[in-house]
C-alpha atoms as a PDB file:
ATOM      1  CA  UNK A   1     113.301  97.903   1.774  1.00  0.00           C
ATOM      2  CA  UNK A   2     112.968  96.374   5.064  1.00  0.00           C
ATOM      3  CA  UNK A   3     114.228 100.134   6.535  1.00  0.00           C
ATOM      4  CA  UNK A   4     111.918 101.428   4.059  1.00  0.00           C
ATOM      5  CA  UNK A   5     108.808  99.362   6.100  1.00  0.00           C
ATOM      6  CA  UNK A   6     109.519  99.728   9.570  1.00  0.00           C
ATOM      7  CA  UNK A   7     109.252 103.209   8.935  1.00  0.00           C
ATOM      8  CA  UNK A   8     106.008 103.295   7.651  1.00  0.00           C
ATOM      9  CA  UNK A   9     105.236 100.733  10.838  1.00  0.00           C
ATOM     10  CA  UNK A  10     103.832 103.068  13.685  1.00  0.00           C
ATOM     11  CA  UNK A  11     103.718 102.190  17.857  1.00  0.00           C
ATOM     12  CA  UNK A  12     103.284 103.379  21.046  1.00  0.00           C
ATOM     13  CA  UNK A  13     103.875 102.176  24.690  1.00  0.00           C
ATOM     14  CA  UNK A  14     102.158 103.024  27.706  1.00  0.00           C
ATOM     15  CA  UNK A  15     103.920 103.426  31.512  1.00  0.00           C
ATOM     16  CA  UNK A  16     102.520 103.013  34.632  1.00  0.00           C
ATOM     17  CA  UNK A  17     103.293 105.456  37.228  1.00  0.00           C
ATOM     18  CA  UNK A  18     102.690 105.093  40.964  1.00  0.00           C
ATOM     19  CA  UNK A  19     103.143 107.580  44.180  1.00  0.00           C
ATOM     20  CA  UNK A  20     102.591 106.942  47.753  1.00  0.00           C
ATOM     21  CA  UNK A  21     100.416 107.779  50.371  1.00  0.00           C
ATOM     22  CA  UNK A  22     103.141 109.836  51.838  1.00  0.00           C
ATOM     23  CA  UNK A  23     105.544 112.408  49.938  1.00  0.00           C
ATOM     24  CA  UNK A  24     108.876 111.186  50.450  1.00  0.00           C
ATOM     25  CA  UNK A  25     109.503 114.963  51.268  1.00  0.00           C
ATOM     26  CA  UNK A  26     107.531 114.421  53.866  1.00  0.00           C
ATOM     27  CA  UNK A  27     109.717 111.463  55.348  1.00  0.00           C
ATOM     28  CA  UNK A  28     113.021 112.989  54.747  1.00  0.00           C
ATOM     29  CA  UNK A  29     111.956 115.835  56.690  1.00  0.00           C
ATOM     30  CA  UNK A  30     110.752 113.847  59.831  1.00  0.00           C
ATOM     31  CA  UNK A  31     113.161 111.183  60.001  1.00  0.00           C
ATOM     32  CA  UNK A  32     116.248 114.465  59.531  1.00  0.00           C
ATOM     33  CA  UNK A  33     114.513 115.746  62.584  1.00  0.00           C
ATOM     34  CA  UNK A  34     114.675 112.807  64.426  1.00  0.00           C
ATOM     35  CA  UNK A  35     117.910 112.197  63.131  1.00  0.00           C
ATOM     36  CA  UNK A  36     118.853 115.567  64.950  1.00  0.00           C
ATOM     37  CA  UNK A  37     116.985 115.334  67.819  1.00  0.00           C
ATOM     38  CA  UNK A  38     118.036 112.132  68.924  1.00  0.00           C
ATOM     39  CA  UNK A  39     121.536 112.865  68.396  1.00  0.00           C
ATOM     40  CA  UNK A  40     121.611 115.563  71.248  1.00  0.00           C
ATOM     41  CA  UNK A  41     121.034 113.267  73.790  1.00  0.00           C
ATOM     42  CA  UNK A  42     124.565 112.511  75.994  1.00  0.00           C
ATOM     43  CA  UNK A  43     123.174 108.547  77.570  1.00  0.00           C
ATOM     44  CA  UNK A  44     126.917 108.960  78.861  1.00  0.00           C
ATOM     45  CA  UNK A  45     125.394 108.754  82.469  1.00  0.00           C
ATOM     46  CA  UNK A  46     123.515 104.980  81.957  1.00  0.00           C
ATOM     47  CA  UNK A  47     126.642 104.050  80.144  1.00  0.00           C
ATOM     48  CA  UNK A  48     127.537 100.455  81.248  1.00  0.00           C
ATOM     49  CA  UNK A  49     124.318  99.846  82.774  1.00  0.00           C
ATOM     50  CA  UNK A  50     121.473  97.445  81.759  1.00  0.00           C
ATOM     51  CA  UNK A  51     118.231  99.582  80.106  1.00  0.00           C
ATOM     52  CA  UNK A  52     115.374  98.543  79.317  1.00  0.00           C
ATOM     53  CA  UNK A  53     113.564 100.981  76.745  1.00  0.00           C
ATOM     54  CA  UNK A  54     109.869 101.787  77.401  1.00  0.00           C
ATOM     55  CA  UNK A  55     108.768 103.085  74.133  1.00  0.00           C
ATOM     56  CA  UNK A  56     104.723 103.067  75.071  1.00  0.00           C
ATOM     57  CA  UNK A  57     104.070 106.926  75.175  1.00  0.00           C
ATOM     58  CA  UNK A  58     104.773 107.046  71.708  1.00  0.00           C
ATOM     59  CA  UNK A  59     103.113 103.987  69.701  1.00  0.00           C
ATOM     60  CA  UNK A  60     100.341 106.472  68.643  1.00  0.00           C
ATOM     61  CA  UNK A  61     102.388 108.759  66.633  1.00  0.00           C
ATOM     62  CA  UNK A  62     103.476 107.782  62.159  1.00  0.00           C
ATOM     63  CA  UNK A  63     106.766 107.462  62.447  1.00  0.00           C
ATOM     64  CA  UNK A  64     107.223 106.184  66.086  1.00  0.00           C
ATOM     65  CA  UNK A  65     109.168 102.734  65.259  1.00  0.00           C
ATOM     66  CA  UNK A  66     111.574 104.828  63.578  1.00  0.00           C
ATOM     67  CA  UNK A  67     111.850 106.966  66.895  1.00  0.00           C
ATOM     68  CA  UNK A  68     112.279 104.417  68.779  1.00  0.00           C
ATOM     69  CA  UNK A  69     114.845 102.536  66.932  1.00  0.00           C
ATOM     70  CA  UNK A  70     116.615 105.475  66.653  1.00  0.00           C
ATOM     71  CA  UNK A  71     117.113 105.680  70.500  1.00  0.00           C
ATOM     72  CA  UNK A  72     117.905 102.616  71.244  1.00  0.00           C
ATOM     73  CA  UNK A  73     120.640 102.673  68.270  1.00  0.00           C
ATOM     74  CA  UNK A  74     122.223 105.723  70.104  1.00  0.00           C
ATOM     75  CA  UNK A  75     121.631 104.042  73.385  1.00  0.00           C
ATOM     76  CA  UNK A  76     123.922 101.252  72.363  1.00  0.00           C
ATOM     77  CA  UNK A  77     126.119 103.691  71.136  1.00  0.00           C
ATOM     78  CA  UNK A  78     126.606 105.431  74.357  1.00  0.00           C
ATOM     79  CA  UNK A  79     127.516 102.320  76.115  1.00  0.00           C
ATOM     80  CA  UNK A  80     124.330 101.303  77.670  1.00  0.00           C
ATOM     81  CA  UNK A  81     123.196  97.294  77.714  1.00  0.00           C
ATOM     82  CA  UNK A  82     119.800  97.018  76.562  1.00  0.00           C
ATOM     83  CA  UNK A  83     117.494  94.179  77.363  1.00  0.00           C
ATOM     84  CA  UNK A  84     114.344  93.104  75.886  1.00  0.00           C
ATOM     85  CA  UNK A  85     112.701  92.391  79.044  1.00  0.00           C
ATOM     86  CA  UNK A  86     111.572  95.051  81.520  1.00  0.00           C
ATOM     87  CA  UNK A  87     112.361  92.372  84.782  1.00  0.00           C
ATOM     88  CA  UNK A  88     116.269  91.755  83.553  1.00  0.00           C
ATOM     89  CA  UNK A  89     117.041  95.490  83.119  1.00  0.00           C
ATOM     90  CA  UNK A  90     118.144  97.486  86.414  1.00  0.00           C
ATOM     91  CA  UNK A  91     117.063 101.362  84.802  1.00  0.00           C
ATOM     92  CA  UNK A  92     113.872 102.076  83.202  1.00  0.00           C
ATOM     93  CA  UNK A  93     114.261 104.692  80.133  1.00  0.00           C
ATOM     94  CA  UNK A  94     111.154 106.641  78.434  1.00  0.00           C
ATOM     95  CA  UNK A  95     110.680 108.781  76.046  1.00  0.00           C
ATOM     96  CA  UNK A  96     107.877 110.780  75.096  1.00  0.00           C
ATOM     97  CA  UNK A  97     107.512 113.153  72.173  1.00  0.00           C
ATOM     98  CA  UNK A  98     106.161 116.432  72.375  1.00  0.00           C
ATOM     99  CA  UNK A  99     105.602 117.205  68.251  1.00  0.00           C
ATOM    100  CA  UNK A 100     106.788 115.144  65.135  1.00  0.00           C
ATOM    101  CA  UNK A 101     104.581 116.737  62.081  1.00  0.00           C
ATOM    102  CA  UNK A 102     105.649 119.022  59.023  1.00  0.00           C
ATOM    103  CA  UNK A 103     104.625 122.650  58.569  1.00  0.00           C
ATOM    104  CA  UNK A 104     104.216 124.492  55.488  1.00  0.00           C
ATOM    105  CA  UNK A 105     104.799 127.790  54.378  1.00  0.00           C
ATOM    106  CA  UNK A 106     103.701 129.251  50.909  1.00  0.00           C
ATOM    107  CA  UNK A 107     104.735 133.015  49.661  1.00  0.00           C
ATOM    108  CA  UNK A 108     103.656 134.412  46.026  1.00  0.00           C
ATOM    109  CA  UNK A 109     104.951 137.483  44.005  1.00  0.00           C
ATOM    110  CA  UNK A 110     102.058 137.761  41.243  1.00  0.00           C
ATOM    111  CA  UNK A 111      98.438 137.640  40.564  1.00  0.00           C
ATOM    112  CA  UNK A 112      96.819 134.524  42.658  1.00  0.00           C
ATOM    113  CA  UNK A 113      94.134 132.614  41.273  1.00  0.00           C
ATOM    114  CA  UNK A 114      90.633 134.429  41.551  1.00  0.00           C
ATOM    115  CA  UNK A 115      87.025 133.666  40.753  1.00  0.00           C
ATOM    116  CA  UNK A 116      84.983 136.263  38.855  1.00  0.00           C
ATOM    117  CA  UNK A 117      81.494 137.116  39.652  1.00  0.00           C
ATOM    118  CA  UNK A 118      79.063 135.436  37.727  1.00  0.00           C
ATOM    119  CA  UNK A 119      76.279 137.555  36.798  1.00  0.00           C
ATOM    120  CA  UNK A 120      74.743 135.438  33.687  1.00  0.00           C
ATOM    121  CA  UNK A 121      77.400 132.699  32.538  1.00  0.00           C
ATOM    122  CA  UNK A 122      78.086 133.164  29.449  1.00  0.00           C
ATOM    123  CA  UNK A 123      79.662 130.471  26.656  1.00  0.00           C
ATOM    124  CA  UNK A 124      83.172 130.569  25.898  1.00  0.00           C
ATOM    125  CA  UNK A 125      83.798 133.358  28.489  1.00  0.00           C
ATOM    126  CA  UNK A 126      86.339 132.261  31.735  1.00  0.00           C
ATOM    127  CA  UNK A 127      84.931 132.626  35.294  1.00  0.00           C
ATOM    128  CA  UNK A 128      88.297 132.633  36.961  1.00  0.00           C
ATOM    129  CA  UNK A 129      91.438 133.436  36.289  1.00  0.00           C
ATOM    130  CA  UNK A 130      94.536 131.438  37.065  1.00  0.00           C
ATOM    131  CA  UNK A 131      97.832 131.817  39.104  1.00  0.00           C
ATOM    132  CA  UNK A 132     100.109 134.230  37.547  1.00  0.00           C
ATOM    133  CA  UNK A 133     103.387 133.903  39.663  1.00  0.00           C
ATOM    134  CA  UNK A 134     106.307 136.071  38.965  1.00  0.00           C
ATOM    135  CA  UNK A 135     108.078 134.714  42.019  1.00  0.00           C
ATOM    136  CA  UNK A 136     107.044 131.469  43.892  1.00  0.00           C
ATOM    137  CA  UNK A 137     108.496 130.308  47.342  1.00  0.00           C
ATOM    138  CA  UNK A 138     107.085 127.147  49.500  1.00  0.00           C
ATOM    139  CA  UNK A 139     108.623 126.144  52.432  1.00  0.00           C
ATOM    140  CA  UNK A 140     108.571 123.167  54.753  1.00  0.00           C
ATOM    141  CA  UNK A 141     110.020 122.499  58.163  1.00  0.00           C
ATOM    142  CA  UNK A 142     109.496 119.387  60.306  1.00  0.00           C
ATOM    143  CA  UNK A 143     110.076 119.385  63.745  1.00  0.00           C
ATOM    144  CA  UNK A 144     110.918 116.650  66.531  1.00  0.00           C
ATOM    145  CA  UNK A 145     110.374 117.799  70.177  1.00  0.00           C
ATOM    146  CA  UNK A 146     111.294 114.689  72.902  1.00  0.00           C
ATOM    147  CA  UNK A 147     112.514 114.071  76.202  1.00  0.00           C
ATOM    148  CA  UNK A 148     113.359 111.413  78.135  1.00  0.00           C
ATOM    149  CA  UNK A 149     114.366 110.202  81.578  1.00  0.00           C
ATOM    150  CA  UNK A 150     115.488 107.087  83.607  1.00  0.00           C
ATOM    151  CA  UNK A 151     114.907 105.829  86.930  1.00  0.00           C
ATOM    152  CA  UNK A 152     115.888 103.033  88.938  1.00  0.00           C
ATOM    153  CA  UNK A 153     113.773  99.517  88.137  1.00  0.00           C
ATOM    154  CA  UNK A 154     113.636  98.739  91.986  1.00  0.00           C
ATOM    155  CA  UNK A 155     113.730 101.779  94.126  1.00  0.00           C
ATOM    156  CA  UNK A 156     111.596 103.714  91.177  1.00  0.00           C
ATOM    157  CA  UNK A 157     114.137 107.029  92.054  1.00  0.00           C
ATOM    158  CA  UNK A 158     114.930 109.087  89.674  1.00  0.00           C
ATOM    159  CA  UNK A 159     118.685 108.719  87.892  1.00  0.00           C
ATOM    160  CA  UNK A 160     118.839 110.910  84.519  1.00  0.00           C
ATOM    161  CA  UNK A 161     116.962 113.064  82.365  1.00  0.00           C
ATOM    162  CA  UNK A 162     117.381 114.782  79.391  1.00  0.00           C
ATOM    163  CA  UNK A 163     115.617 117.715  79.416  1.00  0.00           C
ATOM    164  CA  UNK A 164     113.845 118.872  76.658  1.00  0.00           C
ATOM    165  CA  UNK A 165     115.501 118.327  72.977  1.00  0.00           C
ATOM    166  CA  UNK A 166     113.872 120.040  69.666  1.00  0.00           C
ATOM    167  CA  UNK A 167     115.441 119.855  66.684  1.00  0.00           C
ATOM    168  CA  UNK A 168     114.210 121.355  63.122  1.00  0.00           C
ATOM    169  CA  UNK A 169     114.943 120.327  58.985  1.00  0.00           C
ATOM    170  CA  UNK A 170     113.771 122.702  56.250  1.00  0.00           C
ATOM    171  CA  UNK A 171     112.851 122.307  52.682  1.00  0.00           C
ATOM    172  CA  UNK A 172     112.420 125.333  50.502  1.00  0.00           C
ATOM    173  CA  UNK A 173     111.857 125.016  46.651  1.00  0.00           C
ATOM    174  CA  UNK A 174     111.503 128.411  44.973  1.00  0.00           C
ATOM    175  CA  UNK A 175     110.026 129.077  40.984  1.00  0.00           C
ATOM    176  CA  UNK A 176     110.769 132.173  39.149  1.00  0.00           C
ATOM    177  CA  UNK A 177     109.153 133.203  36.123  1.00  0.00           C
ATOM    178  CA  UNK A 178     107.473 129.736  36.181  1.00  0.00           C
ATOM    179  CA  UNK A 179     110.968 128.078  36.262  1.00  0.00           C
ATOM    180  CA  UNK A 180     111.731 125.569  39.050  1.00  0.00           C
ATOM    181  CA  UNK A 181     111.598 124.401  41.261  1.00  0.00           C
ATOM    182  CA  UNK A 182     115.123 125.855  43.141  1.00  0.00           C
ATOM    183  CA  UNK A 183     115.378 123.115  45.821  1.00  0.00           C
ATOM    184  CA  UNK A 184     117.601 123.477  48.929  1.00  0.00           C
ATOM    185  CA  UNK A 185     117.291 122.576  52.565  1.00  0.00           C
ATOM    186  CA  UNK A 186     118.520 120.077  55.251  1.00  0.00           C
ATOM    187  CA  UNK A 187     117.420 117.213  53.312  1.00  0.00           C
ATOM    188  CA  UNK A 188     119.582 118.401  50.091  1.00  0.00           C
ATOM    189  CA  UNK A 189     123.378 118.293  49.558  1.00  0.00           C
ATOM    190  CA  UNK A 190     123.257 121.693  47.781  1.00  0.00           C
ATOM    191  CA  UNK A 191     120.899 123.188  45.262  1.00  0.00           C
ATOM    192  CA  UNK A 192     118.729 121.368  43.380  1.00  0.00           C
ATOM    193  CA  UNK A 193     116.772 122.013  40.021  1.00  0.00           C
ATOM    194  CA  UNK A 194     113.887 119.646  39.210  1.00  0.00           C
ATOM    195  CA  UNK A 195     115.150 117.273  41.639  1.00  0.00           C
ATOM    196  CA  UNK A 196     119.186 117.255  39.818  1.00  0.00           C
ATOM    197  CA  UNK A 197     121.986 119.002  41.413  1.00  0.00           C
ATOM    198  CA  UNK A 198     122.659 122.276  40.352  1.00  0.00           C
ATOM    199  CA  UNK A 199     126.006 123.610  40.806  1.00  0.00           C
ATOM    200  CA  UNK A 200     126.772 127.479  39.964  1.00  0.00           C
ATOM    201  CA  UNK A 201     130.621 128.435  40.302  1.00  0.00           C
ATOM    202  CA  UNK A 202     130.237 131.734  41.156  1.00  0.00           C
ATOM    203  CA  UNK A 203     127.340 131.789  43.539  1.00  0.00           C
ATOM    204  CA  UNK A 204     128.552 128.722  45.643  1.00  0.00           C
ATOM    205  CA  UNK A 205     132.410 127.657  44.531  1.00  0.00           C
ATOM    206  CA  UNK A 206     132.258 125.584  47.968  1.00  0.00           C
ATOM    207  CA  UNK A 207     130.147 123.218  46.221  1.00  0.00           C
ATOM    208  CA  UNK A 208     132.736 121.727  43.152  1.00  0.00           C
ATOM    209  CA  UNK A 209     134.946 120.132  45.616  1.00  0.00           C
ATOM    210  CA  UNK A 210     132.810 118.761  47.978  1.00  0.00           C
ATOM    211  CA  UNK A 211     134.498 116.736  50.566  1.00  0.00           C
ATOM    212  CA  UNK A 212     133.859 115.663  54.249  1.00  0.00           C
ATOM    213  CA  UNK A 213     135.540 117.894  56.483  1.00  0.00           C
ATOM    214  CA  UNK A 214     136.664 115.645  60.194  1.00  0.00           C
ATOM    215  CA  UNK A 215     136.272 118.077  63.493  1.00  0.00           C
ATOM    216  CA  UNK A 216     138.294 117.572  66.307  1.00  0.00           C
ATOM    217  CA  UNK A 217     135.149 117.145  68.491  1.00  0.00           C
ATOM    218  CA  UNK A 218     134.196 113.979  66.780  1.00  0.00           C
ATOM    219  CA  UNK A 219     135.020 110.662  66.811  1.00  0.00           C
ATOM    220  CA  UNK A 220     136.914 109.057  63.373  1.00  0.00           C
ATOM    221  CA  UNK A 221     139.037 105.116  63.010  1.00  0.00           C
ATOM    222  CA  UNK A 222     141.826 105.899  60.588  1.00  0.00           C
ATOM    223  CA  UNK A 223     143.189 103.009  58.332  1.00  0.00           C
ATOM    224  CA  UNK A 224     147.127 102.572  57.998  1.00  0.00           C
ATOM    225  CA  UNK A 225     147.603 101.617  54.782  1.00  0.00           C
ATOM    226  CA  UNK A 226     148.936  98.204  53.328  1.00  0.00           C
ATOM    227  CA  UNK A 227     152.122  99.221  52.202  1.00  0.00           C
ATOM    228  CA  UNK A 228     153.279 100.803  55.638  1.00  0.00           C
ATOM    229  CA  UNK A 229     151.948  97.998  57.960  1.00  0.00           C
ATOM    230  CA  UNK A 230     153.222  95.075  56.292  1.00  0.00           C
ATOM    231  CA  UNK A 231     156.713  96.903  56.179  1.00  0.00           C
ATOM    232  CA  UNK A 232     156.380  97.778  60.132  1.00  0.00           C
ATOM    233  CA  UNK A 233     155.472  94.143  60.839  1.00  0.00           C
ATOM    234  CA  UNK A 234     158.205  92.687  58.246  1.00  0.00           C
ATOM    235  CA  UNK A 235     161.057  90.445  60.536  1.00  0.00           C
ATOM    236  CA  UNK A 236     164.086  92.363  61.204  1.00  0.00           C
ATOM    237  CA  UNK A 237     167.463  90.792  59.221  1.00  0.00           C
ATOM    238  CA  UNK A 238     170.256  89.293  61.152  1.00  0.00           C
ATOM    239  CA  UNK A 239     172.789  92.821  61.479  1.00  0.00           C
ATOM    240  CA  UNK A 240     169.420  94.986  61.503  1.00  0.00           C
ATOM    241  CA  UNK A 241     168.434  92.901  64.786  1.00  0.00           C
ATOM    242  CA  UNK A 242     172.074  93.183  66.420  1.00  0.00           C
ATOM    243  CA  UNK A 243     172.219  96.951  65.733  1.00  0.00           C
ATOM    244  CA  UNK A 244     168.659  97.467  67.297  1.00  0.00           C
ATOM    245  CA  UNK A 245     169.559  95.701  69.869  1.00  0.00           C
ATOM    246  CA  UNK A 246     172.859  97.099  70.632  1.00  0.00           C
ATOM    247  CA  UNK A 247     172.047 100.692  70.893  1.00  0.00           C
ATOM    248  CA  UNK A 248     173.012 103.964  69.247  1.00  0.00           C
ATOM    249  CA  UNK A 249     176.201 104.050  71.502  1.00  0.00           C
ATOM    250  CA  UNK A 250     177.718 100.866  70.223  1.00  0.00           C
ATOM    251  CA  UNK A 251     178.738 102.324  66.923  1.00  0.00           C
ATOM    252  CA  UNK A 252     181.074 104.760  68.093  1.00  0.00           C
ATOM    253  CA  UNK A 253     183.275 105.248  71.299  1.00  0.00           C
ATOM    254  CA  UNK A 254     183.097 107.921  73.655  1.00  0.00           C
ATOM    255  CA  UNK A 255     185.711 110.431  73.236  1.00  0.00           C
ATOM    256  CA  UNK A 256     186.337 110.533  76.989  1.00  0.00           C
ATOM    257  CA  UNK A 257     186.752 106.873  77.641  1.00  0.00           C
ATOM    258  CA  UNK A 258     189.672 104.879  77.454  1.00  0.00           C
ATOM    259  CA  UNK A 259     190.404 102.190  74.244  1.00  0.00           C
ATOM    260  CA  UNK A 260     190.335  98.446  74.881  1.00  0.00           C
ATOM    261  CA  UNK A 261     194.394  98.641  74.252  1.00  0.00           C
ATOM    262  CA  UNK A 262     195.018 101.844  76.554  1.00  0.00           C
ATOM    263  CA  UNK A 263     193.080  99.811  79.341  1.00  0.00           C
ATOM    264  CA  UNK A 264     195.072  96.907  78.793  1.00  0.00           C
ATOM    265  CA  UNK A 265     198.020  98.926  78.762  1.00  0.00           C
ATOM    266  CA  UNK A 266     197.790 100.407  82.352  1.00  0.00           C
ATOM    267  CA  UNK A 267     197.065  96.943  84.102  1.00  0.00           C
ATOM    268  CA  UNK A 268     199.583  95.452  82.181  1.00  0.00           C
ATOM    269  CA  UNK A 269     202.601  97.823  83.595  1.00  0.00           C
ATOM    270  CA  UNK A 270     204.471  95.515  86.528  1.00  0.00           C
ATOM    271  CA  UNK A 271     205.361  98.466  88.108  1.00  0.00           C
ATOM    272  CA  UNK A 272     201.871 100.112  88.077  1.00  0.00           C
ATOM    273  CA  UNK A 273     203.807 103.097  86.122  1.00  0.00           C
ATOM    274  CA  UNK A 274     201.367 102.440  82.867  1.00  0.00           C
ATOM    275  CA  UNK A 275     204.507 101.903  81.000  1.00  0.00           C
ATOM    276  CA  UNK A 276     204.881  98.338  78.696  1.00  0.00           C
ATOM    277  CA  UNK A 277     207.387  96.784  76.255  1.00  0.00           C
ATOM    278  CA  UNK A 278     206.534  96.807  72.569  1.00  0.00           C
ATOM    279  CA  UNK A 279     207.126  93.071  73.078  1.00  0.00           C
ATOM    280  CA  UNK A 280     204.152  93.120  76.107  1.00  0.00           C
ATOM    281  CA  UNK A 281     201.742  95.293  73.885  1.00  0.00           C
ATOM    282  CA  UNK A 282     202.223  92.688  71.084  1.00  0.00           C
ATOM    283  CA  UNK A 283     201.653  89.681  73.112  1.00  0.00           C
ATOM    284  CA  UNK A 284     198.966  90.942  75.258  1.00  0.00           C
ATOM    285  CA  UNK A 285     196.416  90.202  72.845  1.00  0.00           C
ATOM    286  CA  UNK A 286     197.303  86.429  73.018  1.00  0.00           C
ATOM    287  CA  UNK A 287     198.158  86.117  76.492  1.00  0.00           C
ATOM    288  CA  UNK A 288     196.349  87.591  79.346  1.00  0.00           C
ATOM    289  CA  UNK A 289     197.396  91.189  81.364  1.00  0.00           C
ATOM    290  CA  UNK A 290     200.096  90.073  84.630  1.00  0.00           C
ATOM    291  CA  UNK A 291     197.928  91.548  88.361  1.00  0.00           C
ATOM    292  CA  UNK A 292     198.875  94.511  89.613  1.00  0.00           C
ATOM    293  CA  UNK A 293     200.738  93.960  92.571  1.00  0.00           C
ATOM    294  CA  UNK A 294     198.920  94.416  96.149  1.00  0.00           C
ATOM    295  CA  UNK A 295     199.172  97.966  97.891  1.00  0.00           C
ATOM    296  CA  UNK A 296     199.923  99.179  94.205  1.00  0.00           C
ATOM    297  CA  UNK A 297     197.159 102.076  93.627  1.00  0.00           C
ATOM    298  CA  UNK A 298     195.932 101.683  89.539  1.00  0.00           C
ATOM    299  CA  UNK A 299     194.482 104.644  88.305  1.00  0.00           C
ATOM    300  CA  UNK A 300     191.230 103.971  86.507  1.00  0.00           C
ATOM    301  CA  UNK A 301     190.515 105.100  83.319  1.00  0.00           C
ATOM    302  CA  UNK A 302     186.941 106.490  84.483  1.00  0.00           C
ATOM    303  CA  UNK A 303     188.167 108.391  86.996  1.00  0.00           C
ATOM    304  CA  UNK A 304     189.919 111.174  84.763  1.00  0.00           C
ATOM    305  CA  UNK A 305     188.365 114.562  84.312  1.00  0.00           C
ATOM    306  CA  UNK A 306     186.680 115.109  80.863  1.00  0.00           C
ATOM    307  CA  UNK A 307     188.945 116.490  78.500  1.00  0.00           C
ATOM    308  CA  UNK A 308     191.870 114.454  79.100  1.00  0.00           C
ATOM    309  CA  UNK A 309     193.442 111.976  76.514  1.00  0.00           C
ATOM    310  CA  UNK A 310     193.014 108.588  76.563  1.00  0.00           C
ATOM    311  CA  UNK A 311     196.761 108.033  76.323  1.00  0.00           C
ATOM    312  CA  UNK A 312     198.841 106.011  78.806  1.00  0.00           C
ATOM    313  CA  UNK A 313     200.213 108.155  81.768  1.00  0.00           C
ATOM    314  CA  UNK A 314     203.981 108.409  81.892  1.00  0.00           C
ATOM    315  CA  UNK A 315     205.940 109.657  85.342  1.00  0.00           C
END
């Protein structure tokens, strides 16, 4: 029953929708450009020095606080000091801009929207007839044109210009048979329908895996992960440390170099003949090896060619 009733119960709610002043189309396509522009600016040659940015010949344009924080972000990111204060700074940088607007471009494939001659206006009959597009394209670019230079605060010579940079987003949205719009452009990561990605396998396969590609020619911080760092800074254990320490060579001899016992067994001889009693090898562990008498020549084990055995030397 109570189903039954709120069935039977009707409503309706209302929404409020806003836009503003500017498209955000409009925006995106300005702040891409000076997103572009900006960036082709090397500030390499002020790099370390104090700058103070004079930002005047550009109050009078919309979007000149964005310009202007956009160059001194990039100025900060070239190395250069900045200072608030024209009187601390040692170069003066300006920057003017030449253009920062949007253009628009509009192409139609079909019957455009005409007014009829009106002889005697009759009821119920139309006096114009409306857009008929088959195929509709519109097209927007904005474009950024600056420059800039710097000059000494104190001697007022020149130190660094830029030159002239221009840079350029697009926007194109395209209707067909009164479908659309096709979005794509600068300002979109791929094609867009009605404002959603669209992504169509066989006419761009680039587009299902989409992932950042890093270029040699640009700068990238990698991050080592957990697992591996904590393991390289981890303490070494007691026989880890000793074997680190000791070398690669102290875990196995030399073939050409004499044995701790064939050493001892050539300074041990009385007769410097590199002979010795089974009783003298025994002992000579415990006790130590007798001199060699004087004017007795010893040959030493290092002084051997390479090839030849370790073995005490009989005459």
């Amino acid at each position: 029953m109570i189903l039954l009733g709120l069935s039977l119960v009707g409503g309706c709610g209302t929404t409020r929708w806003t836009d503003t002043s500017r498209t955000a189309t409009e925006q995106l396509l300005l702040s891409d450009a000076v997103d572009r522009a900006v960036s082709q600016v090397d500030f390499r040659a002020l790099a370390g020095r104090t700058v103070y940015l004079d930002a005047q010949p550009v109050q009078g344009l919309t979007d000149a606080p964005y310009l202007v924080s956009s160059v001194r972000q990039h100025l900060l990111a070239n190395g250069c000091i900045l200072k608030d204060k024209r009187e601390e700074a040692d170069y003066i940088v300006e920057v003017r801009a030449g253009a920062l607007g949007t253009d628009r471009h509009d192409i139609l494939f079909g019957i455009p929207a005409t007014q009829l001659p009106s002889i005697m206006p009759l009821n119920g009959v139309p006096t114009s007839i409306p857009e008929i597009p088959f195929i509709k394209r519109t097209q927007q670019l904005g474009v950024a044109k600056i420059a800039l230079f710097a000059y000494n605060r104190t001697t007022g010579r020149p130190a660094w210009q830029s030159g002239i940079v221009s840079a350029k987003s697009k926007a194109k949205s395209t209707w067909v048979f009164g479908a659309g719009p096709f979005q794509r452009g600068t300002i979109y990561e791929g094609t867009t329908f009605a404002g959603s990605k669209l992504d169509v396998p066989l006419i761009y396969p680039g587009l299902q895996d989409h992932r950042d590609r890093l270029s040699v020619a640009d700068e990238a911080f990698f991050v080592e992960p957990a697992e591996e760092l904590a393991q390289k800074n981890m303490p070494l254990s007691a026989p880890e440390a000793q074997k680190s320490a000791s070398g690669p060579q102290s875990s196995s001899a030399s073939p050409s170099s004499p044995s701790p016992a064939t050493h001892s067994s050539l300074q041990g001889s009385p007769d410097g003949s590199g002979l010795q009693s089974p009783a003298a090898g025994t002992s000579g562990a415990a006790s130590s090896p007798p001199e060699a008498p004087p004017h007795t020549p010893l040959e030493s084990p290092t002084a051997r060619p390479p090839g030849v055995p370790s073995a005490p030397l009989t005459r």
